[in-house]
Every structure is written in C-alpha cells, then in structure tokens.
Protein backbone atom coordinates (compact mmCIF):
# COMPACT_ATOMS: atom_id res chain seq x y z
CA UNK A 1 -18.36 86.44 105.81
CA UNK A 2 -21.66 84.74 104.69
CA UNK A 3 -25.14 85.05 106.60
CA UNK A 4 -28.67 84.72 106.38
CA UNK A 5 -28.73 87.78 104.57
CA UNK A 6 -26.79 85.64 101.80
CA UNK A 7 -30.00 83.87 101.14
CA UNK A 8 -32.99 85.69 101.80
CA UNK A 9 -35.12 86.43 99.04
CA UNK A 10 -34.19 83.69 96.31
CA UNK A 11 -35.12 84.54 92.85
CA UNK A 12 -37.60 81.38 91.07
CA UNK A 13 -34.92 79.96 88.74
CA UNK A 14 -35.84 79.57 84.89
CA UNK A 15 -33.57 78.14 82.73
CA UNK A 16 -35.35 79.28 79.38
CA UNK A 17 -35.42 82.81 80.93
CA UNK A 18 -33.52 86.35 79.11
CA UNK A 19 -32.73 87.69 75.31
CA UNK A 20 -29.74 85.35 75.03
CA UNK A 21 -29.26 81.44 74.92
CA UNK A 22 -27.55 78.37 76.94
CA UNK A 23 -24.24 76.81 75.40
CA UNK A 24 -22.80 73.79 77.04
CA UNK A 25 -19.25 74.48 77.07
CA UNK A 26 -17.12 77.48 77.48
CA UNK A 27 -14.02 76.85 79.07
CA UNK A 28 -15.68 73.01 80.04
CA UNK A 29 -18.94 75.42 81.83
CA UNK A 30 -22.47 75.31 80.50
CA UNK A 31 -23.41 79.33 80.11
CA UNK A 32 -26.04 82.05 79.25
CA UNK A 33 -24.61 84.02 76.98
CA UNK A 34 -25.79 87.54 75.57
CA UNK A 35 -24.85 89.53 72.70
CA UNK A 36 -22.69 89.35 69.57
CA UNK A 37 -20.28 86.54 69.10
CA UNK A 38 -18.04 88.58 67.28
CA UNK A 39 -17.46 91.62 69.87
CA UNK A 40 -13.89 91.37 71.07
CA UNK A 41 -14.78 93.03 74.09
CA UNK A 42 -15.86 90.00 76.53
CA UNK A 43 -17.32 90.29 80.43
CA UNK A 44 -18.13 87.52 82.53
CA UNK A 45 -20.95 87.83 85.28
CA UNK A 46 -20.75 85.84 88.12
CA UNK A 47 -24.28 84.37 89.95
CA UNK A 48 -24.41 84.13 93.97
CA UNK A 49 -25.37 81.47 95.62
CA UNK A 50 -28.64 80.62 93.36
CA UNK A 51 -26.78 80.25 90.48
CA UNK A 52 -26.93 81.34 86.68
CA UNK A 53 -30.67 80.57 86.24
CA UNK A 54 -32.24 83.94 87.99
CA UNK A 55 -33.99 86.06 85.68
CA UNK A 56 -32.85 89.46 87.14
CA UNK A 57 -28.87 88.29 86.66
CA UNK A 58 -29.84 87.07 83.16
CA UNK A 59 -31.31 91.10 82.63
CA UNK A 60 -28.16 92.28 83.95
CA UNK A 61 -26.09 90.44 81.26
CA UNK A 62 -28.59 91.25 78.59
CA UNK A 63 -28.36 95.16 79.48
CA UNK A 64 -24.54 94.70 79.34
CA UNK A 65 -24.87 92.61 76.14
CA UNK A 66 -26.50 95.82 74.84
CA UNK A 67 -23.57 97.83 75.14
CA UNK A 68 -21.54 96.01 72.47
CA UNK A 69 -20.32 93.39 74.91
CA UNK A 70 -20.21 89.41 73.91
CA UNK A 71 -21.49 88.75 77.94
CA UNK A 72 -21.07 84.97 79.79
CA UNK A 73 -22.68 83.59 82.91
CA UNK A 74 -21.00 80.81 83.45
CA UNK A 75 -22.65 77.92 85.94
CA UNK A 76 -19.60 78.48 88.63
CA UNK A 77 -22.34 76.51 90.79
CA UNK A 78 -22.23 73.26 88.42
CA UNK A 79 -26.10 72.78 88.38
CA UNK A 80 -26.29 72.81 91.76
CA UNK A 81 -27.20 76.14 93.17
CA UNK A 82 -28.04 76.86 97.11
CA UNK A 83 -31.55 75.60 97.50
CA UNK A 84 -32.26 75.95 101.24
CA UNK A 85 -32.62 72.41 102.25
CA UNK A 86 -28.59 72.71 103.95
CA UNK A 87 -26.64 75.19 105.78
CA UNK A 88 -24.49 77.78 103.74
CA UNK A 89 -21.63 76.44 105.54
CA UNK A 90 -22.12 72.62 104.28
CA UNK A 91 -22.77 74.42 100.31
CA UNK A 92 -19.87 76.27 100.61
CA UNK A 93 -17.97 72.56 101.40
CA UNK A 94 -18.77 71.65 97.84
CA UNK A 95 -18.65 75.09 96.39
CA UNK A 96 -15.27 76.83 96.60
CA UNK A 97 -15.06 80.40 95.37
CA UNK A 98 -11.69 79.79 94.81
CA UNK A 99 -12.28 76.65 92.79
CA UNK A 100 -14.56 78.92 91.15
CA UNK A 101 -12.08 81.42 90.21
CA UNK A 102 -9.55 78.55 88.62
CA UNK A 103 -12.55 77.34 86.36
CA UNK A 104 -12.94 81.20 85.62
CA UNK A 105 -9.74 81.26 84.30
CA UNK A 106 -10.45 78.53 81.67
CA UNK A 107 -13.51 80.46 80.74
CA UNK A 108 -11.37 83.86 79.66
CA UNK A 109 -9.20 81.72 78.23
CA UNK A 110 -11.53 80.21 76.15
CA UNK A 111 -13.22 83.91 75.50
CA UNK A 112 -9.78 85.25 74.39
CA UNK A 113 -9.02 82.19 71.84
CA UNK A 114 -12.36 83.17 69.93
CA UNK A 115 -11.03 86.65 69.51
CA UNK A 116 -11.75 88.47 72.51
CA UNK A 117 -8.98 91.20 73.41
CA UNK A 118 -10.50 92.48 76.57
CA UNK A 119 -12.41 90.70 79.38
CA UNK A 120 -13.76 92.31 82.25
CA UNK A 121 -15.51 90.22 85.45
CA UNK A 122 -18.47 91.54 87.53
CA UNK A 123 -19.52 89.22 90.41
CA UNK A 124 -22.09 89.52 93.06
CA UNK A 125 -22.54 88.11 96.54
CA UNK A 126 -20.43 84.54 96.38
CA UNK A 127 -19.64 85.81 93.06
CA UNK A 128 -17.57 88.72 94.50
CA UNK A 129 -15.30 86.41 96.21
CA UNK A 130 -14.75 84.86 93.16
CA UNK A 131 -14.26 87.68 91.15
CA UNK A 132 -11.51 89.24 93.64
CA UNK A 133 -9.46 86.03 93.13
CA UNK A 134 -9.33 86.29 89.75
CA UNK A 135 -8.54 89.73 89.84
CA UNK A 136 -5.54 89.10 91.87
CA UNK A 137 -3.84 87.98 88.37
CA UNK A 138 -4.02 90.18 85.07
CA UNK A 139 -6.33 87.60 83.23
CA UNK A 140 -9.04 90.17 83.47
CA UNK A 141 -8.85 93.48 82.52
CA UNK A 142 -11.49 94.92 84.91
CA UNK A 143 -13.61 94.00 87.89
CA UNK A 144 -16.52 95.00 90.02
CA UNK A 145 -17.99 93.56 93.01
CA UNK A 146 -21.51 94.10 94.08
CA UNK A 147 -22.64 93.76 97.68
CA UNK A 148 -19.92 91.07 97.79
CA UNK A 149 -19.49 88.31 100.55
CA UNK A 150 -16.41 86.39 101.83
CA UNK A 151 -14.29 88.92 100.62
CA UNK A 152 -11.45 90.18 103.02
CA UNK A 153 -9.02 93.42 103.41
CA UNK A 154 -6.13 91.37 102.61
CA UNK A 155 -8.18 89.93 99.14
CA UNK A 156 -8.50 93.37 98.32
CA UNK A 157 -4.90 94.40 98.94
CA UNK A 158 -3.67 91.90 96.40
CA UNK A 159 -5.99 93.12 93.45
CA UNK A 160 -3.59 93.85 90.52
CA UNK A 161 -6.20 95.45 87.62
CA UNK A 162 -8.90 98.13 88.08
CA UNK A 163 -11.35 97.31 90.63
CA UNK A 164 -14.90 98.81 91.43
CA UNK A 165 -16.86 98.19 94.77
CA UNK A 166 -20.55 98.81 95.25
CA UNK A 167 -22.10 98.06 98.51
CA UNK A 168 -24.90 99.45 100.59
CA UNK A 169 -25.12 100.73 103.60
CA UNK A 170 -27.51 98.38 105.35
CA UNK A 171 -25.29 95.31 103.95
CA UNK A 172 -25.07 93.35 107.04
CA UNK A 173 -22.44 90.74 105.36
CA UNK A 174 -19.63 93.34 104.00
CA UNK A 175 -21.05 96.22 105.73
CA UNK A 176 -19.66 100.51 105.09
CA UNK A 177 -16.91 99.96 107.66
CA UNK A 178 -15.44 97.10 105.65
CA UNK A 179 -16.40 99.33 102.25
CA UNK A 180 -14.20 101.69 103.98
CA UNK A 181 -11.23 99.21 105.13
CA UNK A 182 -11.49 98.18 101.24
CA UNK A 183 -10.83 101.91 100.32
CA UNK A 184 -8.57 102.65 102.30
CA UNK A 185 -6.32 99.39 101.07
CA UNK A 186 -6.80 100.73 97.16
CA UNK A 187 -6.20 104.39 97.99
CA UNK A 188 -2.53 102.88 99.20
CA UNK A 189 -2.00 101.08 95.80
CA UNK A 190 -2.54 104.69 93.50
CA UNK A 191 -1.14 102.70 90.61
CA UNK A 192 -4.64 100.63 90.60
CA UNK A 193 -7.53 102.43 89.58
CA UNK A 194 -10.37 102.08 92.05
CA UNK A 195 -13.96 102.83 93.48
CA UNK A 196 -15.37 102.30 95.84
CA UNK A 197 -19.43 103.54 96.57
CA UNK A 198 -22.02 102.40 99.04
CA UNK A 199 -25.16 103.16 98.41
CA UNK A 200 -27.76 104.54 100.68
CA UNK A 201 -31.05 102.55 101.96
CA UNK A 202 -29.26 99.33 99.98
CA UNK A 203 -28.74 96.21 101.88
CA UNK A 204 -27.28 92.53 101.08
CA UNK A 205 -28.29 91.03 97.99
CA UNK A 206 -30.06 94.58 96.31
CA UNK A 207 -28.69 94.41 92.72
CA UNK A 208 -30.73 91.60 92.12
CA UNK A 209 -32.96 90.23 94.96
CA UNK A 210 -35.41 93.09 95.37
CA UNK A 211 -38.86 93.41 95.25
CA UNK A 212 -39.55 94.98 91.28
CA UNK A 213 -42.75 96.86 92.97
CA UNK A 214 -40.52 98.82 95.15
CA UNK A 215 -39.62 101.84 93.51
CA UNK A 216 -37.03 102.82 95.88
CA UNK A 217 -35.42 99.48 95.34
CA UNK A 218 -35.62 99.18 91.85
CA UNK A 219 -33.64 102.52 91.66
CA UNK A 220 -30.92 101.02 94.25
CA UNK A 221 -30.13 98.01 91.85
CA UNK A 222 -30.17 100.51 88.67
CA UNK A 223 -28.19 102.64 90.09
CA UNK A 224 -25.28 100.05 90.88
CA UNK A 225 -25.84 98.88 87.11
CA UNK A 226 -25.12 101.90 85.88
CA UNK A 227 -21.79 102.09 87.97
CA UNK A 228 -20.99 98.90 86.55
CA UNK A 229 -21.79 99.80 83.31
CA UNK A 230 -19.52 103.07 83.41
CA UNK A 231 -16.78 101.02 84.88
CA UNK A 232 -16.63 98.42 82.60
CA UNK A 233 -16.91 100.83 79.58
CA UNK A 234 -13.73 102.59 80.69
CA UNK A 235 -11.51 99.46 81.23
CA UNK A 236 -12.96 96.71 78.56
CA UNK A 237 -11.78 98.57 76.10
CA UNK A 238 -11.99 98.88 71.97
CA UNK A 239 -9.22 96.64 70.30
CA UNK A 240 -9.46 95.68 66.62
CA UNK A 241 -12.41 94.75 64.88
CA UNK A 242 -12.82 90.36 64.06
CA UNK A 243 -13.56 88.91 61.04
CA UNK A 244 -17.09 87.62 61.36
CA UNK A 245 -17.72 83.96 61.91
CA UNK A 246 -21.12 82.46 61.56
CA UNK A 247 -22.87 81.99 65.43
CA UNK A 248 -23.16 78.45 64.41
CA UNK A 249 -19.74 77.49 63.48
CA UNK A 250 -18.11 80.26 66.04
CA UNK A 251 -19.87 78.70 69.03
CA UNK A 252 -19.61 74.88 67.77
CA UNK A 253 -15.74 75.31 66.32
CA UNK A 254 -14.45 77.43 69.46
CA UNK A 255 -16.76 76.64 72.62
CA UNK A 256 -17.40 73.10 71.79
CA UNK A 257 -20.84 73.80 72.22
CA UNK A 258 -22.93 70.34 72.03
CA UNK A 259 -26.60 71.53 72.03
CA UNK A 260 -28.46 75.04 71.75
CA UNK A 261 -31.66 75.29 72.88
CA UNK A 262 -34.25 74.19 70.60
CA UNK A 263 -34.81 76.74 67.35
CA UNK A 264 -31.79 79.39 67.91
CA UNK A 265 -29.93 77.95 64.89
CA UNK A 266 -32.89 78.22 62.83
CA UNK A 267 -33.43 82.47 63.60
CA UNK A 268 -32.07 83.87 60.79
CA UNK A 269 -31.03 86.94 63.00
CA UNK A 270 -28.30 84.89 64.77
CA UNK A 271 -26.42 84.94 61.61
CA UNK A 272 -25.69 88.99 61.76
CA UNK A 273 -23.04 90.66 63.56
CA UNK A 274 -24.84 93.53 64.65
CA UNK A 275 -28.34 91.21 66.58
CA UNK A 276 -27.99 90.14 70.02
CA UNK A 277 -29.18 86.37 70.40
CA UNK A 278 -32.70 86.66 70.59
CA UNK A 279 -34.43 84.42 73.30
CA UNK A 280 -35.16 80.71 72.11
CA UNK A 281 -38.52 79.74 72.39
C-alpha cells in the first residue's frame, strides 16, 4: 500500500544536482546518468514518488557509478513528480508503476544495444513496485527493493532473477510482517537467490529521506547502500570488455541524446574510459 509515510519529508529537487549529467533520451526517457559509458555492466535506479531530481538518489547512483557501473535514473515520473498539491491516490491515476515498468523495459533495452551485458534494477518506495514488475521477466539480471511500497506477496512470488529486500522495522507502508510474508514466498522458490533484511530503528522512506544531521540515520541509509552495493556486485556481473566509443558520439549515436547540459562536451575528461562524468556546471 501507499500512505502518508510515502510522502513525508520530500527532498528540494535540483536538476543540476550530482557528479554525472542529464541526457534526453534513453529508451525515449530523459535521465541522470553516472559513470563510464563504456562499462558493460549497467543498473538502473528507480526515484519514488519525487522523482529523479533529489540530490540524495542522484549520490546513490554516483556511489554505484563508482563501482565500475554505467548507472541510469530514468524520469519514470515524466517531469511530473508528486508535489503535494493532490492526493497520492489521484498521482498514482496518472502514474502507473506498471506503466513504469514497460517504459523500463525500453530503457535496458536501449542499455544492452550500447554494449551492456548485464543490467541490474534497484528501486525505492514507488520505485520498488516498479522494479518487482520488471523483475518478474529475465530482462534484468538483478534487483533490490528498498523500503518498497505497493508491492504484494503474490508480486514477490512471481520474481524470476535474484532479488534483495531491505526494509525497516518502523516501515509503516511494507512493514517486518510483510518483510517476513516476502521471505517466506522466496525461501519456497530455492532456485532464486534472495534476501531479505530489515533494519532496526529504520522507517518508510530512510535510504534517502533522512535528516543528514542524524547520525543514527545517516548510518541506516548507508547501511542499506552497502547491501545494495554487495548485491548488485554479485549478480551484475563481469562480461567482456567494449571497444571504447567517444561519450559524445556513444550517447548521441545510441541514446539519441538531443542536448547535454551546457559545457560537458567541452571537459576533456569525458573523453576517457576510466573518468566518471564530472558534474556540468
């Protein structure tokens, strides 16, 4: 289910904000993206309700980006995120997680004819809904949810890759007695490598909506990064190495991509293999 606890605390959106940069077309989505063009090993990260602009989701893709993986955060919202002014229930009229899932499709797709051999999916809140439904076919090779929402026993129970769930246990939306139904539903499918954690003191919405001067908090949502991390270490795996393609002609040629944000094709940097994008300024 959704609640209140869906949309308390929402980040101040910034568009210019994180390492990476904002292309307008992968798989027919604008996107931050993070990290080498050339990796082969791809994961998507999927936003809640207040979309691909938050600066603490945009950290999360550029810590993952720093791992060796090409990262996308894809605007599943379609520039227009949950601002308040409406009930959930009227936002989730115009915002299917399962229409989100289809147009996630399209975006591995479009990840896997640049080169990428493995793509994981990570999605939190909303995102987790979407994430499951994807996972339900093996487009993906991996996927996490974190403190997920909408997400139901039977969704779980039709998961056909590796799937990790992180939760905590003052998550009043998928609370430890759901944690535990979705446990119990992997532990039956043995051929499916799962986890499932919930951690202590956590509740909805702590991987990224969290007060930074809250120590205690701040270790909650790196905690669940690092389980991520892990996770998506073990199934996104190595394949072979791609010829390099200039960022410029990669992005343009393959992704379609219409307009960087001002001075990224300029940084000399962006034309190595081995730089993350730096932020455009």
């Amino acid at each position: 289910m959704a609640s209140k606890s869906c949309c308390l605390y929402p980040p101040k959106l910034d568009p210019r904000c994180g390492l990476g940069t904002v292309v307008e077309d992968i798989g027919g989505l604008r996107a931050y993206t993070a990290g080498s063009v050339t990796s082969h090993r791809a994961v998507i990260l999927v936003s809640d309700v207040f979309g691909y602009e938050a600066p603490n989701l945009r950290k999360w893709a550029d810590k993952v980006a720093g791992e060796g993986f090409f990262v996308v955060v894809p605007d599943f919202c379609y520039g227009d995120p949950y601002g308040g002014d409406e009930s959930m229930a009227d936002w989730l009229k115009r915002h299917s997680p399962e229409k989100a899932a289809g147009d996630a499709n399209a975006v591995v797709e479009a990840l896997k004819s640049r080169g990428a051999t493995s793509v994981g999916a990570a999605g939190f809140c909303w995102g987790g809904k979407v994430v499951v439904e994807v996972a339900k076919s093996d487009v993906i090779d991996a996927a996490v949810l974190l403190h997920a929402s909408l997400v139901t026993v039977d969704d779980i129970k039709e998961v056909i890759v590796p799937i990790e769930v992180i939760g905590g246990s003052l998550d009043d939306v998928t609370p430890p007695w759901m944690l535990k139904q979705f446990e119990l539903a992997l532990s039956a499918k043995p051929e499916i490598d799962s986890f499932v954690k919930i951690i202590p003191g956590a509740p909805h919405g702590f991987c990224l909506r969290y007060d930074a001067d809250d120590e205690a908090a701040v270790k909650r949502a790196k905690e669940a990064q690092k389980d991520m991390m892990h996770w998506l270490l073990r199934y996104v795996r190595q394949g072979l190495s791609l010829p390099f393609v200039p960022l410029k002609e990669n992005l343009i040629g393959t992704f379609g991509l219409h307009k960087i944000l001002v001075g990224c094709l300029s940084d000399p940097l962006l034309l190595s293999p081995e730089n993350t994008l730096p932020r455009c300024t």
